[in-house]
N, C-alpha and C. Protein backbone atom coordinates (compact mmCIF):
# COMPACT_ATOMS: atom_id res chain seq x y z
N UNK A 1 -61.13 25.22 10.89
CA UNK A 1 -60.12 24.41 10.27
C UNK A 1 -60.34 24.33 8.76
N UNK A 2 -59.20 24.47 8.00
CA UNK A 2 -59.44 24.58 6.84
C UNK A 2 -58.71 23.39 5.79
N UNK A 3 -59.42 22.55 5.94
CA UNK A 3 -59.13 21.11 5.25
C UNK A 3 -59.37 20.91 3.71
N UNK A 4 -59.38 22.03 2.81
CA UNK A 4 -58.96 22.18 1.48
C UNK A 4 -57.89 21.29 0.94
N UNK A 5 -56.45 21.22 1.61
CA UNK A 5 -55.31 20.99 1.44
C UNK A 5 -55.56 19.31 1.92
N UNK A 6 -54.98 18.17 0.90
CA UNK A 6 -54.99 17.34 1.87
C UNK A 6 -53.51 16.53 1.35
N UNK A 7 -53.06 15.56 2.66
CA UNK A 7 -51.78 15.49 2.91
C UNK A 7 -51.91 14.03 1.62
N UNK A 8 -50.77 13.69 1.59
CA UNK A 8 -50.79 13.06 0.48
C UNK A 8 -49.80 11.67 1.25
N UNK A 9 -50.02 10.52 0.91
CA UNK A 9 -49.29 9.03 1.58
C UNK A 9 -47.73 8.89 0.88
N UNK A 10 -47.21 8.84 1.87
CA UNK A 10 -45.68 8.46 1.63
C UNK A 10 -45.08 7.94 -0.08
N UNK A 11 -46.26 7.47 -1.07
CA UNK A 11 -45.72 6.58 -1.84
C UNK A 11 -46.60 7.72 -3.16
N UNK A 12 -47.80 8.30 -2.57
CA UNK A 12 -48.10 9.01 -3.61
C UNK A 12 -47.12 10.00 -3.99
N UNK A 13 -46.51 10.85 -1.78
CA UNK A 13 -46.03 11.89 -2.48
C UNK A 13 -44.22 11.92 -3.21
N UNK A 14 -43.46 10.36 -3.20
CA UNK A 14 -42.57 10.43 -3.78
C UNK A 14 -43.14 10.71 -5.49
N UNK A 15 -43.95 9.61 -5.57
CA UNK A 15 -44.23 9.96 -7.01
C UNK A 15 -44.68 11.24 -7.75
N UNK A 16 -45.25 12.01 -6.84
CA UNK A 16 -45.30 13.41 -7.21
C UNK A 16 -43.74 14.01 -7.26
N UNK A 17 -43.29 14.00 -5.84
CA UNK A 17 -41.49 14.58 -6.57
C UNK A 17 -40.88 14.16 -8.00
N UNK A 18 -41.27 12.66 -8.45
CA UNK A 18 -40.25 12.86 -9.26
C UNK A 18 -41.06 12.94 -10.50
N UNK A 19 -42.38 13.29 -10.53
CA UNK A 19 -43.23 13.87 -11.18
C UNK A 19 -42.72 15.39 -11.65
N UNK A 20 -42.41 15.87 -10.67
CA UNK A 20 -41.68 17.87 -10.56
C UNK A 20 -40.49 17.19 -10.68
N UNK A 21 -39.54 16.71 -10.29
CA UNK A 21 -38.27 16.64 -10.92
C UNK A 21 -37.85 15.99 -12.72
N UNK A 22 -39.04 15.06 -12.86
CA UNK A 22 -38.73 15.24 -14.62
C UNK A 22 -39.26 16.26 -15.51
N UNK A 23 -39.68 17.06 -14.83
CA UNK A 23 -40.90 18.77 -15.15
C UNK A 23 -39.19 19.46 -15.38
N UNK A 24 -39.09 19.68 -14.02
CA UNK A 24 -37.77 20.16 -13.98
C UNK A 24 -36.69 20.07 -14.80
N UNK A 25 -36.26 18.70 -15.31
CA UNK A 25 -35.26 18.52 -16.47
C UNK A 25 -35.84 18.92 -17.40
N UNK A 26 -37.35 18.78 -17.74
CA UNK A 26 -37.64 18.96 -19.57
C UNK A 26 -37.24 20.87 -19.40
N UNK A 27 -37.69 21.60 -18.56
CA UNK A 27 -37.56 22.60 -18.90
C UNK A 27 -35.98 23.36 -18.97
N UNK A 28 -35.36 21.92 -18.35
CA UNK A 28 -33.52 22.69 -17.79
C UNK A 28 -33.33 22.79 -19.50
N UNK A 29 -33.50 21.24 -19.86
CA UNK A 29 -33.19 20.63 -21.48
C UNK A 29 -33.85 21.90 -22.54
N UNK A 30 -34.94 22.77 -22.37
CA UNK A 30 -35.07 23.47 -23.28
C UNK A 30 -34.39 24.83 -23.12
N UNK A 31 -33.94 24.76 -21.82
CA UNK A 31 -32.95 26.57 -21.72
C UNK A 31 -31.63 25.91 -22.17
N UNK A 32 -30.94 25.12 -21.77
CA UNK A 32 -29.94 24.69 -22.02
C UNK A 32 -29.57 23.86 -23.40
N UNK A 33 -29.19 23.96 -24.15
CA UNK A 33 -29.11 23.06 -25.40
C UNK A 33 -28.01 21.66 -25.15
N UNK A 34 -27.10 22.16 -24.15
CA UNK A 34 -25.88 21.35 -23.96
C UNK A 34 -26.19 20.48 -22.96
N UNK A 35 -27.38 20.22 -22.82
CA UNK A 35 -28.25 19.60 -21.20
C UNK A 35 -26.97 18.32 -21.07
N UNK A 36 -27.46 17.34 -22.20
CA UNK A 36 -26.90 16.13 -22.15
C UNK A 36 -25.44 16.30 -22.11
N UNK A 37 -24.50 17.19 -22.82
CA UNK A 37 -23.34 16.77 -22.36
C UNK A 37 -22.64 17.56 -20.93
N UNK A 38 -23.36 18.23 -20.88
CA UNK A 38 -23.38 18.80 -18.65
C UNK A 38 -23.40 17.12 -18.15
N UNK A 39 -24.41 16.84 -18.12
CA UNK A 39 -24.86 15.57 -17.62
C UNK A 39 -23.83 14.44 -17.74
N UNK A 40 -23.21 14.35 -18.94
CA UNK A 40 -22.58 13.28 -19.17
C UNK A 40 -21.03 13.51 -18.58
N UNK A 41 -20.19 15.16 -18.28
CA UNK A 41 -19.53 15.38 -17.74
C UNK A 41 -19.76 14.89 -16.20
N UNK A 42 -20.70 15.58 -15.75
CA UNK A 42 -20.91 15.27 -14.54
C UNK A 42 -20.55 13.78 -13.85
N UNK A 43 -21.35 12.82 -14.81
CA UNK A 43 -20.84 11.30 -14.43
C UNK A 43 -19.90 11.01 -14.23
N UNK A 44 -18.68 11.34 -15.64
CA UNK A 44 -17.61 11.38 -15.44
C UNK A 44 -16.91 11.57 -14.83
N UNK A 45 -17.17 12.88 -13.97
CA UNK A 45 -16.12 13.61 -12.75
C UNK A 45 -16.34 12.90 -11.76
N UNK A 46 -17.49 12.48 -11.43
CA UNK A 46 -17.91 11.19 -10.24
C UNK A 46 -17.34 9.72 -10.57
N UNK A 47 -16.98 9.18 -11.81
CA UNK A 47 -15.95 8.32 -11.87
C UNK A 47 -14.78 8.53 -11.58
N UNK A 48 -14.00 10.04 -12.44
CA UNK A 48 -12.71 10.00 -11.98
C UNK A 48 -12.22 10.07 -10.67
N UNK A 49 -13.29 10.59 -9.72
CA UNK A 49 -12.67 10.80 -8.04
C UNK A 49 -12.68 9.66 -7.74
N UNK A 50 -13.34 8.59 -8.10
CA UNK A 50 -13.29 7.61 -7.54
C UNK A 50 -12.46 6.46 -7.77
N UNK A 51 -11.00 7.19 -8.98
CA UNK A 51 -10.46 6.64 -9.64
C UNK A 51 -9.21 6.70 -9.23
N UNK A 52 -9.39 7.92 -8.45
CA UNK A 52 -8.13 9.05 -8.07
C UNK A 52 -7.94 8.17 -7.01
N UNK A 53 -9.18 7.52 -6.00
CA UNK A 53 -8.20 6.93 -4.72
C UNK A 53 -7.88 5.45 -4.78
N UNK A 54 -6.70 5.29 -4.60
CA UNK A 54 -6.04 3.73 -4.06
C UNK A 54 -5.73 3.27 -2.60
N UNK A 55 -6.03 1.82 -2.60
CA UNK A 55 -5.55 1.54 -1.45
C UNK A 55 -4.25 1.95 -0.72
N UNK A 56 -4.43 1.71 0.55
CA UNK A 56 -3.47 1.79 1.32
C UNK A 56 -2.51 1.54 1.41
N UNK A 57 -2.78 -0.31 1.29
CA UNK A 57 -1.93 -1.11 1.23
C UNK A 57 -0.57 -1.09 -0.10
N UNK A 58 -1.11 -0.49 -1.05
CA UNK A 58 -0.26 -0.46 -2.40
C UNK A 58 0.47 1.02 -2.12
N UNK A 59 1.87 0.72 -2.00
CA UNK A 59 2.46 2.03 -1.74
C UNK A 59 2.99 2.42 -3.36
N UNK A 60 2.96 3.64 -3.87
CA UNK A 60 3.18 4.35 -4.78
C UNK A 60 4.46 5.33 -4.91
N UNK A 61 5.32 4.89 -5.77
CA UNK A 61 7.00 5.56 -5.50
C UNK A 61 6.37 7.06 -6.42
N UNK A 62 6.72 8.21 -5.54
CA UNK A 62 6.25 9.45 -6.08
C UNK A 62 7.78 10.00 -6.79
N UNK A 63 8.70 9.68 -6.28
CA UNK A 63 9.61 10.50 -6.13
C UNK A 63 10.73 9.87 -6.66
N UNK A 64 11.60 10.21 -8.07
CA UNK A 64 12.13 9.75 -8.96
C UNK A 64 13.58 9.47 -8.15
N UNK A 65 13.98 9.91 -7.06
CA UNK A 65 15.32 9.67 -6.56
C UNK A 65 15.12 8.16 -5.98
N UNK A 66 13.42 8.07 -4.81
CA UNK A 66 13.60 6.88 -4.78
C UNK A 66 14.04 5.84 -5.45
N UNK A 67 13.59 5.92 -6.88
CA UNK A 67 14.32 4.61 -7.16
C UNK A 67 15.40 4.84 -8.27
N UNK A 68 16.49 5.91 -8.40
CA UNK A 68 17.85 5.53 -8.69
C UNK A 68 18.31 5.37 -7.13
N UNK A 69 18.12 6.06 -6.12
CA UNK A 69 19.36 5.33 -5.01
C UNK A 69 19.95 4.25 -5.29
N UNK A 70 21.05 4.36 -5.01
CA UNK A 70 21.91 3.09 -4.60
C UNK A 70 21.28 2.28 -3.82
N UNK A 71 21.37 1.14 -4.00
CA UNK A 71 20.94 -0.52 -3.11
C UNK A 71 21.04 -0.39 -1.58
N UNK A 72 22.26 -0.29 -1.70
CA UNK A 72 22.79 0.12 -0.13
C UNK A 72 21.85 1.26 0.62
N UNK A 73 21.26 2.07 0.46
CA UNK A 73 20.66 3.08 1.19
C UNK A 73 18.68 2.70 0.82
N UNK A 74 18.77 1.38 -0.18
CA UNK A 74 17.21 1.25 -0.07
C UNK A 74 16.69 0.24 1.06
N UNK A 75 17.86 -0.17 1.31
CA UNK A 75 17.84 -1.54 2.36
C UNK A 75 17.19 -0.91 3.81
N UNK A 76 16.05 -1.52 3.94
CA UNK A 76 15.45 -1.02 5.18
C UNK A 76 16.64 -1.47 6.74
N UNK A 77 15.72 -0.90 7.59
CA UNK A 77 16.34 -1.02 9.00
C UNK A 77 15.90 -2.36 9.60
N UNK A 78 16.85 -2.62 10.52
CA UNK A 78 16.36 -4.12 11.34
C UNK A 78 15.38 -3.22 12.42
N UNK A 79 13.99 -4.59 11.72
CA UNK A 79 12.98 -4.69 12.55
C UNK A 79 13.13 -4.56 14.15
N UNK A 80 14.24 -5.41 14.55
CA UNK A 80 14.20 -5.82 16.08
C UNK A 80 15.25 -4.51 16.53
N UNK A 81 16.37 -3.86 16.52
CA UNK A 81 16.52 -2.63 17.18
C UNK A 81 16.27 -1.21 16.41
N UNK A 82 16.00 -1.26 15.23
CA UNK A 82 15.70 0.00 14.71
C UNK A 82 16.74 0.51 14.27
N UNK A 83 18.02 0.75 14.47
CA UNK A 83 18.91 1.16 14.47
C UNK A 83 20.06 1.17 13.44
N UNK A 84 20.35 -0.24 13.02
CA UNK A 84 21.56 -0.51 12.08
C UNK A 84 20.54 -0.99 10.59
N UNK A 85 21.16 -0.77 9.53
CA UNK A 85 20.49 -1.65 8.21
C UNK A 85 20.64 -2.91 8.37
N UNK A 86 19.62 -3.69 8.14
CA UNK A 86 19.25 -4.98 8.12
C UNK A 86 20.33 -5.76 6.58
N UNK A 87 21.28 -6.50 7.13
CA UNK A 87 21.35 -7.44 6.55
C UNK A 87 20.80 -8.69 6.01
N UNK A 88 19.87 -9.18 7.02
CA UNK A 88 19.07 -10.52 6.70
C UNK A 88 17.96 -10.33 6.85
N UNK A 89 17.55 -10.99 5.67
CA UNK A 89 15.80 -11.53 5.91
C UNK A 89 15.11 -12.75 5.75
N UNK A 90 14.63 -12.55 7.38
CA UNK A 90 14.33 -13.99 7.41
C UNK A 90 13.12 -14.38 6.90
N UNK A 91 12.35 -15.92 5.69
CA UNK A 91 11.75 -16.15 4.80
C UNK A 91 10.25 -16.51 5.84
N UNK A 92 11.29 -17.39 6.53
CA UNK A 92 9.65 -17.62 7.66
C UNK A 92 9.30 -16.69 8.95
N UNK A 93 10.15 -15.42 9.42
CA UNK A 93 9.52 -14.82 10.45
C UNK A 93 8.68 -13.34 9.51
N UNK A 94 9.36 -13.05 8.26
CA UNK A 94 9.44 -12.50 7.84
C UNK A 94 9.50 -11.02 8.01
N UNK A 95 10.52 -11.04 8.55
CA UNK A 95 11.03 -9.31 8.71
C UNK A 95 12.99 -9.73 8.55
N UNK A 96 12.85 -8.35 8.70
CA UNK A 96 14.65 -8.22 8.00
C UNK A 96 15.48 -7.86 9.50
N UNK A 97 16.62 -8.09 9.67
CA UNK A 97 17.41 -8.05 11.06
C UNK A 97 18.55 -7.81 10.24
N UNK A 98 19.34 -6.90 11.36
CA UNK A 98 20.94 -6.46 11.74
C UNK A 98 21.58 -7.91 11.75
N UNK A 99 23.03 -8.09 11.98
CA UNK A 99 23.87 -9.50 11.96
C UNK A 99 23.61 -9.80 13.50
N UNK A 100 23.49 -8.55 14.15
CA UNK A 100 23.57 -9.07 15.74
C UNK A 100 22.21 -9.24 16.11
N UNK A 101 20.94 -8.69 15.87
CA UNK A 101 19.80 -9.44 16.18
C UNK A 101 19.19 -10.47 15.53
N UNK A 102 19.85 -10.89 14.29
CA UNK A 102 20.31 -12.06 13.94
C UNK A 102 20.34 -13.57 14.81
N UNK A 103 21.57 -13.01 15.26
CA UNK A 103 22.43 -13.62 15.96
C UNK A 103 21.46 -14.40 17.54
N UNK A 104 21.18 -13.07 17.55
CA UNK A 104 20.70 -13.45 19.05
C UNK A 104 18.95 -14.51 18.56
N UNK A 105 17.95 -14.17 17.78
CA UNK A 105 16.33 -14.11 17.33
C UNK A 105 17.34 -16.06 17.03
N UNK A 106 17.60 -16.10 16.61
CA UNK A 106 18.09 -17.37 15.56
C UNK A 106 19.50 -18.24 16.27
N UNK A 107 19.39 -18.24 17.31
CA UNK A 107 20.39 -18.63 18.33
C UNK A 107 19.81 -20.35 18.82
N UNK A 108 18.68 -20.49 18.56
CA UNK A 108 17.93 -21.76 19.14
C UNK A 108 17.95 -23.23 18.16
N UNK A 109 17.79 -24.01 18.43
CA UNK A 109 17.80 -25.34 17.38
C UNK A 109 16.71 -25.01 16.33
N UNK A 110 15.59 -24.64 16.76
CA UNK A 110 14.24 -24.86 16.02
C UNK A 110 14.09 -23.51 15.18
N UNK A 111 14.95 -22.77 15.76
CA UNK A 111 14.43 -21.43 15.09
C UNK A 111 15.48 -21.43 13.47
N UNK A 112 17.21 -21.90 14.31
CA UNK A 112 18.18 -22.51 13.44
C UNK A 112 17.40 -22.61 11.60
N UNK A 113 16.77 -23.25 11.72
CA UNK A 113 16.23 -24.17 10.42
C UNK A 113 15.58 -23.39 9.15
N UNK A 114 15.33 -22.04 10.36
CA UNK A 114 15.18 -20.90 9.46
C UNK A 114 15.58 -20.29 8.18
N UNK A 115 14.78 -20.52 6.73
CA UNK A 115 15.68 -19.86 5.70
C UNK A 115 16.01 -18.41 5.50
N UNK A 116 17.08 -17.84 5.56
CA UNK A 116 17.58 -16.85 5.24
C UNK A 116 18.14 -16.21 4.25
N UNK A 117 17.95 -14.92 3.64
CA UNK A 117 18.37 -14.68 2.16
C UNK A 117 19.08 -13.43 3.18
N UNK A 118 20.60 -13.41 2.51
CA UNK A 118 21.33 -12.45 2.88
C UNK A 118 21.67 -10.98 1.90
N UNK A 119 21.65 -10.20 2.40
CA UNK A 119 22.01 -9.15 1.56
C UNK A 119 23.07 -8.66 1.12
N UNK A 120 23.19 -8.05 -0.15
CA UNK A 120 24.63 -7.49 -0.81
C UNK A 120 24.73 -6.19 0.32
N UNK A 121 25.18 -6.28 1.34
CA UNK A 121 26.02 -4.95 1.89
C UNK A 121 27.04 -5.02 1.98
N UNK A 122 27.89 -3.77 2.68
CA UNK A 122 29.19 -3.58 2.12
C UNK A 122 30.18 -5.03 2.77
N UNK A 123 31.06 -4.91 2.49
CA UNK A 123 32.02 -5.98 3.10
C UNK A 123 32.48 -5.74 4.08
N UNK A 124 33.22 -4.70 4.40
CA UNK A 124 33.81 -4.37 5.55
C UNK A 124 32.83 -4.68 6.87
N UNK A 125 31.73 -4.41 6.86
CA UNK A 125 30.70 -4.35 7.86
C UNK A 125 29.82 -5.94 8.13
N UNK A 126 30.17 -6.45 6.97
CA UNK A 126 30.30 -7.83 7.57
C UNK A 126 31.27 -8.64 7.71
N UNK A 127 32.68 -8.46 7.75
CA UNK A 127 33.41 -9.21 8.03
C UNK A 127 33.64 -8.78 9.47
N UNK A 128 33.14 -7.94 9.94
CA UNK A 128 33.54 -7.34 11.31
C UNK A 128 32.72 -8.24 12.32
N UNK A 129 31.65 -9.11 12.04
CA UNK A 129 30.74 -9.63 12.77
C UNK A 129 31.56 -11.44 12.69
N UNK A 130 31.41 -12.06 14.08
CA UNK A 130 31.74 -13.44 14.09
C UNK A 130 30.96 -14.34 13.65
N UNK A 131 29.68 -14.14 13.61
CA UNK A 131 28.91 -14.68 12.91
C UNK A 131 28.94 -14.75 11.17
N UNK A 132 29.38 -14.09 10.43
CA UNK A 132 29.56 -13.73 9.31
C UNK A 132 31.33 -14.70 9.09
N UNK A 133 32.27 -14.55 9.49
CA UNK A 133 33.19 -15.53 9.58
C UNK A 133 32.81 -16.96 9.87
N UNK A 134 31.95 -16.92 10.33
CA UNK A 134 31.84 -18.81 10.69
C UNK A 134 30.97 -18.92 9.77
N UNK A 135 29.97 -18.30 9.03
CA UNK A 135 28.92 -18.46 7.81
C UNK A 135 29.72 -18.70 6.45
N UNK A 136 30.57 -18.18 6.88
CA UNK A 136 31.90 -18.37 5.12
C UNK A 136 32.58 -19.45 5.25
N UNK A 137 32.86 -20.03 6.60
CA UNK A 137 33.77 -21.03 6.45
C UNK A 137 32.69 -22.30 6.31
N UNK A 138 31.52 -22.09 6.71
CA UNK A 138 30.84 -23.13 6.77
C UNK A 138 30.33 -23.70 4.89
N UNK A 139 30.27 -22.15 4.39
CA UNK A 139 30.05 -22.03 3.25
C UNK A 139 31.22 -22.38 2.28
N UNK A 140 31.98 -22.39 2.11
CA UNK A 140 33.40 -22.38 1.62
C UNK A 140 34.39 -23.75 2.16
N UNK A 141 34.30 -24.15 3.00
CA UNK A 141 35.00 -25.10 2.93
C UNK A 141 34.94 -26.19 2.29
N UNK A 142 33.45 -26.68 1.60
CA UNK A 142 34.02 -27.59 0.57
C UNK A 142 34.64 -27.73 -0.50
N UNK A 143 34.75 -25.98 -0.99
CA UNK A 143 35.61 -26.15 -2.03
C UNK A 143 37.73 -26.25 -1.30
N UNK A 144 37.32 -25.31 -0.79
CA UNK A 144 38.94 -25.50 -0.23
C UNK A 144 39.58 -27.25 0.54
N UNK A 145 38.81 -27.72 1.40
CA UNK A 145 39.10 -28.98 1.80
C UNK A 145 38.61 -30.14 1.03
């Protein structure tokens, strides 16, 4: 057995690595003249990736048509069938509904009390709903009577 070689303790032999790794830079630093600004790029590029990502949650408009569209076509869909553009949104359930799931979600005394902000859509498409006629007269009749 040839016990020449001997093993060195966990704490000596880090300190030897970074013993050879500052060996290592002095000699990078004398081939290289530009050592330090390699180095200082380097940091940099490890900031900017980390600059590059955003949350999830924050959505980012990429695309310049999104926002000239017209109003009318930015108006999301009602939550409850998927289907028609949401006229209303309600403040305390908070999602947006069609006139007819509306109608039906908000049909109860307690739910009633609910504040609602209505949307500029077209006219025709809400005067077609009965609910939307009894909301105008309810709205409107104090000036007329």
């Amino acid at each position: 057995m040839d016990n020449s070689k001997k093993k060195r303790s966990k704490h000596k032999q880090k300190a030897y690595n970074k013993h050879r790794n500052k060996k290592k830079e002095i000699e990078e630093k004398k081939k290289n003249k530009n050592y330090k600004k390699n180095k200082y790029k380097q940091k940099n590029k490890n900031k900017n990736k980390n600059k590059k990502k955003h949350s999830k949650k924050e959505k980012k408009i990429t695309k310049l048509s999104q926002i000239t569209q017209p109003v009318e076509k930015r108006i999301p869909k009602c939550e409850n069938c998927h289907k028609k553009k949401s006229q209303f949104y309600c403040i305390k359930c908070e999602a947006y509904y069609c006139v007819e799931c509306e109608e039906q979600i908000h049909k109860f005394s307690a739910i009633k009390k609910h504040k609602k902000h209505l949307f500029k859509a077209p006219y025709n498409e809400l005067v077609k709903s009965k609910f939307f006629n009894f909301y105008f007269f309810l709205f409107f009749r104090r000036f007329f009577f």
